[in-house]
Protein backbone atom coordinates (compact mmCIF):
# COMPACT_ATOMS: atom_id res chain seq x y z
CA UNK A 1 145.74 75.38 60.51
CA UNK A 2 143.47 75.13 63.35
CA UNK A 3 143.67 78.57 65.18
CA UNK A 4 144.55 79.03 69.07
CA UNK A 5 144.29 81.69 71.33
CA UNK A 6 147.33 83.40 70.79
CA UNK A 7 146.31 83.69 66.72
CA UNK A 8 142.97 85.33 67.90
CA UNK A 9 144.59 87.60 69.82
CA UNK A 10 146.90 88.87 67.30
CA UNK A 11 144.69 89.45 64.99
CA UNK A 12 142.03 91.15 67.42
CA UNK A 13 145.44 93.28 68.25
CA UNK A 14 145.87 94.33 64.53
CA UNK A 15 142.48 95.24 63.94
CA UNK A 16 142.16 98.05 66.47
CA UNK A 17 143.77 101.41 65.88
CA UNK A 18 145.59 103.08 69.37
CA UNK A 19 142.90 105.94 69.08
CA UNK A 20 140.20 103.02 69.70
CA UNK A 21 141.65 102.91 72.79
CA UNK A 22 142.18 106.20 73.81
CA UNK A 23 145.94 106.72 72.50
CA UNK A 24 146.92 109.21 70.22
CA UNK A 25 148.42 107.86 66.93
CA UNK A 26 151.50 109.43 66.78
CA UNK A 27 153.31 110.57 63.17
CA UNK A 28 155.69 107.93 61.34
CA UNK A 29 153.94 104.64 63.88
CA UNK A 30 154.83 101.32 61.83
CA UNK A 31 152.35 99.33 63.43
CA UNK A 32 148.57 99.22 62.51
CA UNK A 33 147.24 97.97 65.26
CA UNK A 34 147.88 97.96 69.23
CA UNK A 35 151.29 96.93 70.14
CA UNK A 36 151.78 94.22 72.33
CA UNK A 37 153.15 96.60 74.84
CA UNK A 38 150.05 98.57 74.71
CA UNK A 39 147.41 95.87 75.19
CA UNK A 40 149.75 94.19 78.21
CA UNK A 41 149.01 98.08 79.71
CA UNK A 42 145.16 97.73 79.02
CA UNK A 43 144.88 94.71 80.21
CA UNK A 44 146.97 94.70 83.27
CA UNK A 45 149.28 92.32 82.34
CA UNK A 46 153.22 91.61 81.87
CA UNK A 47 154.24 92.17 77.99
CA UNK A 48 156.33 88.94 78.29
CA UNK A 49 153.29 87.15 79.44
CA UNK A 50 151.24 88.39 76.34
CA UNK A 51 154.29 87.07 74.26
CA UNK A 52 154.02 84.22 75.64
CA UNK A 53 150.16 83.69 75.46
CA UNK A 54 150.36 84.99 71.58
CA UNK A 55 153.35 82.17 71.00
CA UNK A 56 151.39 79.59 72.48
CA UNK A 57 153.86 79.51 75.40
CA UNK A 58 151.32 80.03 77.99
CA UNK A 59 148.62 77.57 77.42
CA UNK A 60 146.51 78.20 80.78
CA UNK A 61 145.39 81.46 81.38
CA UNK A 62 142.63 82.48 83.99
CA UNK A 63 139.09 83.21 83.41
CA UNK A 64 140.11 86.75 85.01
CA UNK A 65 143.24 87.44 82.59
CA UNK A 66 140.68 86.16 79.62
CA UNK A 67 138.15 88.82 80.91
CA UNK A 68 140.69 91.40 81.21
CA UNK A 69 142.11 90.78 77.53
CA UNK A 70 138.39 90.52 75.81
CA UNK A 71 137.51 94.46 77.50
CA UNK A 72 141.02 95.12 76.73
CA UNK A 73 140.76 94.17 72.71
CA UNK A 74 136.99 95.43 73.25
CA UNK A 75 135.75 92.24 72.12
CA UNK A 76 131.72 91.28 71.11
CA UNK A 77 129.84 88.84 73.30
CA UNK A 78 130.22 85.89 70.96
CA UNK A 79 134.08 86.75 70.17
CA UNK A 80 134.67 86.85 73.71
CA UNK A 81 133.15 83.28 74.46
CA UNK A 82 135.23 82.13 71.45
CA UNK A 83 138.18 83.08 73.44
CA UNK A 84 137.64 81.30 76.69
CA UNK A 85 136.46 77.95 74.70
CA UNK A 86 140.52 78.84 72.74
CA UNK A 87 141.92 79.06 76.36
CA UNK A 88 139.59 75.94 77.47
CA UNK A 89 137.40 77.45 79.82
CA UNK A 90 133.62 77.92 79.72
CA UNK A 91 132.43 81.18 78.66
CA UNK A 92 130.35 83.11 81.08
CA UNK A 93 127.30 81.25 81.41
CA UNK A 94 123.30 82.82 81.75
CA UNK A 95 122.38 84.02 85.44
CA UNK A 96 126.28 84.92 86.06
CA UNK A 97 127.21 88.65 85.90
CA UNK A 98 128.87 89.58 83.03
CA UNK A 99 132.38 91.56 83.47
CA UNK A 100 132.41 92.61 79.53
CA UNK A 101 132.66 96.05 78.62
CA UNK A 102 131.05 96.07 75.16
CA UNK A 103 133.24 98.18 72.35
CA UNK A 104 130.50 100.94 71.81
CA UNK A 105 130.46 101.74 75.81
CA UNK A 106 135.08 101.69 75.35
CA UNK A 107 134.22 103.84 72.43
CA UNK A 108 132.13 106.36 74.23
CA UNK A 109 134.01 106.82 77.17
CA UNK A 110 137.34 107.42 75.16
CA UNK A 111 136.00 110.89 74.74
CA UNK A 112 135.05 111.14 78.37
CA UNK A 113 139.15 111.24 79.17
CA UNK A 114 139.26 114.67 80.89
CA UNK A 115 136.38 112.78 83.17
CA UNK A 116 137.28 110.52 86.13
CA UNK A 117 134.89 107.49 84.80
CA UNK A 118 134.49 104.01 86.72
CA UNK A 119 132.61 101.45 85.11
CA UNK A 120 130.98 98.86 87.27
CA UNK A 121 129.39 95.49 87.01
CA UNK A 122 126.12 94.73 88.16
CA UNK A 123 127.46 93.17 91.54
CA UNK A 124 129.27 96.90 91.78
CA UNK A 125 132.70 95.86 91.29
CA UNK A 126 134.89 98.02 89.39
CA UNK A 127 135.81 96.76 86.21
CA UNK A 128 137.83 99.86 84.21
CA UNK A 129 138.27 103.70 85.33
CA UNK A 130 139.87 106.64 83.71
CA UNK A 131 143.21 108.10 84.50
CA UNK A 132 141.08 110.95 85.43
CA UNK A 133 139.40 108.82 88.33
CA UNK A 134 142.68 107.07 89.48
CA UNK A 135 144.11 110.93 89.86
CA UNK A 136 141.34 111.79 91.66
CA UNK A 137 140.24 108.89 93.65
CA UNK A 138 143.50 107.07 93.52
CA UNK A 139 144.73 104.33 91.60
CA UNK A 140 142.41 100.99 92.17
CA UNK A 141 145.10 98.87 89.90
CA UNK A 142 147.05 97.66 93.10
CA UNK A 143 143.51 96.21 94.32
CA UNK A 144 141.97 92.42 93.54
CA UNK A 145 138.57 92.58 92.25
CA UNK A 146 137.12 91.76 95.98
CA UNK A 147 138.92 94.61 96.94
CA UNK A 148 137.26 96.88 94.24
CA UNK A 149 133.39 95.89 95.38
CA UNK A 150 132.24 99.03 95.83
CA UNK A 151 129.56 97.51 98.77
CA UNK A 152 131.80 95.75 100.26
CA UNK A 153 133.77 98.65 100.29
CA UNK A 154 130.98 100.88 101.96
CA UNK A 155 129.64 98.53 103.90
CA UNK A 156 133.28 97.66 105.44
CA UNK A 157 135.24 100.96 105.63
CA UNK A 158 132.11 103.95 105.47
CA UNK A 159 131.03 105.88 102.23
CA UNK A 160 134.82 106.89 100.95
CA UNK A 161 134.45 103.28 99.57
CA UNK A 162 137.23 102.63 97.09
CA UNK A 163 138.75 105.72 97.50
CA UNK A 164 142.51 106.23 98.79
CA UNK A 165 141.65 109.14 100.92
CA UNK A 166 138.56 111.39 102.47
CA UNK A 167 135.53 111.82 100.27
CA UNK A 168 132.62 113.32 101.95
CA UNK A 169 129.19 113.58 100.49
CA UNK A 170 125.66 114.71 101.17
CA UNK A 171 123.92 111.65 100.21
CA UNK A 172 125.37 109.19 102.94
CA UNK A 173 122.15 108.26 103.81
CA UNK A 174 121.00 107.08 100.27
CA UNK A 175 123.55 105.04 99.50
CA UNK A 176 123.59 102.94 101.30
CA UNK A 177 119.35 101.64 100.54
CA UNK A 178 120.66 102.24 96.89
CA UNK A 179 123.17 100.01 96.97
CA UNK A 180 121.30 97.20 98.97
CA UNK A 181 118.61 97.88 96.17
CA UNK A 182 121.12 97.01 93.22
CA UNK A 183 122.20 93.71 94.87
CA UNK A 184 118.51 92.71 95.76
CA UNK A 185 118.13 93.44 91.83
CA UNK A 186 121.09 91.45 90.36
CA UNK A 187 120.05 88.50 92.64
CA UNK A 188 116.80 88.23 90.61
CA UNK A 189 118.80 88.14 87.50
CA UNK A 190 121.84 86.36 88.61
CA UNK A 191 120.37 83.63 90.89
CA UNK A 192 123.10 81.65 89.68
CA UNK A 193 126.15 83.88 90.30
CA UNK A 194 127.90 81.99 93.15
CA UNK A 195 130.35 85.52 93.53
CA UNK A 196 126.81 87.48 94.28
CA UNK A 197 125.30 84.91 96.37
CA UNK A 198 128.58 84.80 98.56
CA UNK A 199 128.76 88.86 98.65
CA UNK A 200 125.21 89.36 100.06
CA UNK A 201 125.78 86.20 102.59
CA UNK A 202 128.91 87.89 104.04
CA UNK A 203 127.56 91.19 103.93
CA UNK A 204 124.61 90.24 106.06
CA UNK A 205 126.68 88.45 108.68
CA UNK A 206 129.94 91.04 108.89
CA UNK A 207 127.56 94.37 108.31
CA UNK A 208 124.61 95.04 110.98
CA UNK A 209 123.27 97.82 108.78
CA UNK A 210 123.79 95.84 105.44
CA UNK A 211 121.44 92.94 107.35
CA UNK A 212 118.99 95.69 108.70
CA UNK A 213 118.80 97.25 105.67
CA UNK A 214 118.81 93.57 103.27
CA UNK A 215 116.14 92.03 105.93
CA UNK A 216 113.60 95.40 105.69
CA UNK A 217 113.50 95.20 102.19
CA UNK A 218 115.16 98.59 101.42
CA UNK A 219 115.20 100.10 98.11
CA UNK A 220 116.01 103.53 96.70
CA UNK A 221 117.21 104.91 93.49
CA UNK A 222 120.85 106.46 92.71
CA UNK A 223 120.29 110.28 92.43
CA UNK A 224 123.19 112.89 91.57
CA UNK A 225 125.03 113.87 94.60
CA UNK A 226 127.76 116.41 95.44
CA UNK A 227 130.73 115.13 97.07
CA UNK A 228 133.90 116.43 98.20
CA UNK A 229 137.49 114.33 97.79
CA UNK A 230 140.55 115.41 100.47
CA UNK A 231 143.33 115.07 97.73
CA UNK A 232 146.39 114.74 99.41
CA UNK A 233 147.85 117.43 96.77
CA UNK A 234 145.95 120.15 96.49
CA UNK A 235 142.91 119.98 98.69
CA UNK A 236 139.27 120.07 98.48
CA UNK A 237 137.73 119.29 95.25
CA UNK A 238 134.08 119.02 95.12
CA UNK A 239 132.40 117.43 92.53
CA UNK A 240 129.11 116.57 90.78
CA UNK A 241 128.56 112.33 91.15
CA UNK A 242 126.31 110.63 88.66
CA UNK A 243 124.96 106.77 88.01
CA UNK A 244 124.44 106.25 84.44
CA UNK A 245 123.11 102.41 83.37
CA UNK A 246 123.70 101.27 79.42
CA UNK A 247 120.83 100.15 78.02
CA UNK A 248 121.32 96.40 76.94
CA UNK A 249 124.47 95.44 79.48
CA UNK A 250 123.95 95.49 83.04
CA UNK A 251 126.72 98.36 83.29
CA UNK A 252 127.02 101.18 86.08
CA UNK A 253 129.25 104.79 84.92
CA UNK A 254 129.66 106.60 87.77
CA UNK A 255 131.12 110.03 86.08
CA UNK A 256 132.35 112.85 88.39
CA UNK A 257 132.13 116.94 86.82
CA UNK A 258 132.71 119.82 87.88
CA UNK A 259 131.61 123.35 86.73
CA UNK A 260 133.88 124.39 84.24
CA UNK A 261 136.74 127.70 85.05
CA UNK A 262 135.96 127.06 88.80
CA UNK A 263 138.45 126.18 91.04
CA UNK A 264 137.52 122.94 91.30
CA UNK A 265 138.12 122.84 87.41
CA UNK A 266 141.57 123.83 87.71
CA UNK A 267 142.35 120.98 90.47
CA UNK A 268 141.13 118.52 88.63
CA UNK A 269 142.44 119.70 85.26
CA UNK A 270 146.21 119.60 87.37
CA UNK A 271 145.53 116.41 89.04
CA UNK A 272 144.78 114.91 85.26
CA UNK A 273 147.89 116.49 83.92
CA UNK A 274 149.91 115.10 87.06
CA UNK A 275 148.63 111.93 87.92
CA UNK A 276 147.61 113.17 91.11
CA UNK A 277 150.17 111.30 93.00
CA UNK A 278 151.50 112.63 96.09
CA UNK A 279 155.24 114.16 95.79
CA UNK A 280 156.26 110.96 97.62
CA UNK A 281 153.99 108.41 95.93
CA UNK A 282 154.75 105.87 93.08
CA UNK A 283 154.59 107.18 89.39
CA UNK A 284 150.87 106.53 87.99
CA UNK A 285 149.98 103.05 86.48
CA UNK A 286 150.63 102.73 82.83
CA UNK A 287 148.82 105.40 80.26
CA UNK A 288 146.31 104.24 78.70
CA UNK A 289 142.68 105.61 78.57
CA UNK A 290 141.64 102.67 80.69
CA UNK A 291 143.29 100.66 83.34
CA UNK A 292 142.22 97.13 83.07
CA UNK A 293 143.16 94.62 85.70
């Protein structure tokens, strides 16, 4: 029997166990592996359209949904190709920014869950984030992925970027270079990427400072800032902001502490527990470790 997507994708389901994902297993669970329910949440999708993908009743799914489904069942390189050749697309091809999230990086940041955590591709787009971030920063999941490009986002709207409300920070004037550094970097090693290549090009005719900056060569390194997010619910909460890269993806972590039993500890610990939605707000999306769109 010749195998299709939605016979890969069951059995990727089966094989992973909820606390792969960041779920707790509860006591007297039937299933092995991740419900369908559970990877529709990861992956941003309806559970009647995963149904209907794992019946073979949807035979045409987008290169985005197969993205989203591949981080989602935290799928290798080659496994993830495998699926866009089952859903008869071409897999990512060499000098295109990858959007995978390898399993080991999932892995790791499953125990970062008291963190907020955004992982970004190399073009700085947001790919996953923590409940932690989306009760902090608020919840990117209502937002296409041009809408989550975190330069765009600067560039367009001032350093709060993708967050929902204030954040202030000390390093407003490295950013920026930093940022305009990255995408001067990925073009070297995406010189195919048509979504980069359109980025910068828009950036340099919309932005006068992202063309200043682009046109004088700028470059400068991410350093660890201190910044400040205006929650809506309970004030102030200032944090520690670093860049980590993964060594062997082109990956961005931008992880947010604070000093633990300070104030600022007891926010964030209540905005985690919450949701850190406003009293008038919508309930937060889904709850899984990470939000996938």
């Amino acid at each position: 029997m010749d195998e299709t997507l939605g016979t890969a994708l069951r059995r990727w389901r089966d094989r992973l166990s909820p606390t792969d994902v960041g779920r707790p297993s509860l006591p007297g669970r039937r299933a092995a592996g991740l419900r369908r329910e559970e990877l529709a949440d990861l992956a941003g999708l309806s559970v009647d359209y995963v149904v209907r993908l794992e019946q073979g009743r949807a035979t045409s799914p987008s290169a985005q949904v197969v993205a989203s489904l591949a981080r989602a069942l935290q799928l290798r390189p080659v496994e993830r190709d495998h699926a866009y050749r089952l859903a008869g697309l071409l897999p990512p091809q060499e000098g295109t920014i990858s959007t995978h999230v390898p399993a080991g990086v999932q892995r790791m940041l499953a125990r970062l869950g008291e963190f907020p955590v955004g992982v970004f591709s190399a073009d700085w787009t947001l790919l996953s984030w923590s409940p932690a971030w989306a009760a902090l920063l608020g919840d990117p999941g209502g937002r296409t992925p041009r809408e989550r490009n975190l330069v765009r986002a600067v560039f367009a709207t001032g350093p709060s970027g993708l967050a929902a409300w204030p954040v202030l920070q000390d390093d407003e004037a490295l950013l920026s270079p930093a940022l305009v550094a990255d995408l001067r970097t990925a073009l070297v090693a995406y010189p195919r990427d048509r979504g980069l290549i359109d980025l910068v090009g828009e950036l340099r005719s919309t932005s006068t400072e992202f063309a200043r900056l682009w046109d004088e060569g700028a470059v400068g390194p991410h350093v660890s800032s201190r910044k400040t997010v205006v929650h809506p619910q309970v004030g102030e909460v200032s944090c520690d902001c670093d860049v980590l890269t993964v060594p062997g993806c082109d990956l961005r972590l931008v992880v947010y502490t604070v000093a633990a039993d300070s104030a600022d500890a007891e926010k964030l610990e209540f905005l985690r527990v919450t949701g850190g939605v406003p009293a008038d707000g919508p309930p937060p999306q889904g709850p899984g470790l990470f939000s996938t769109p």
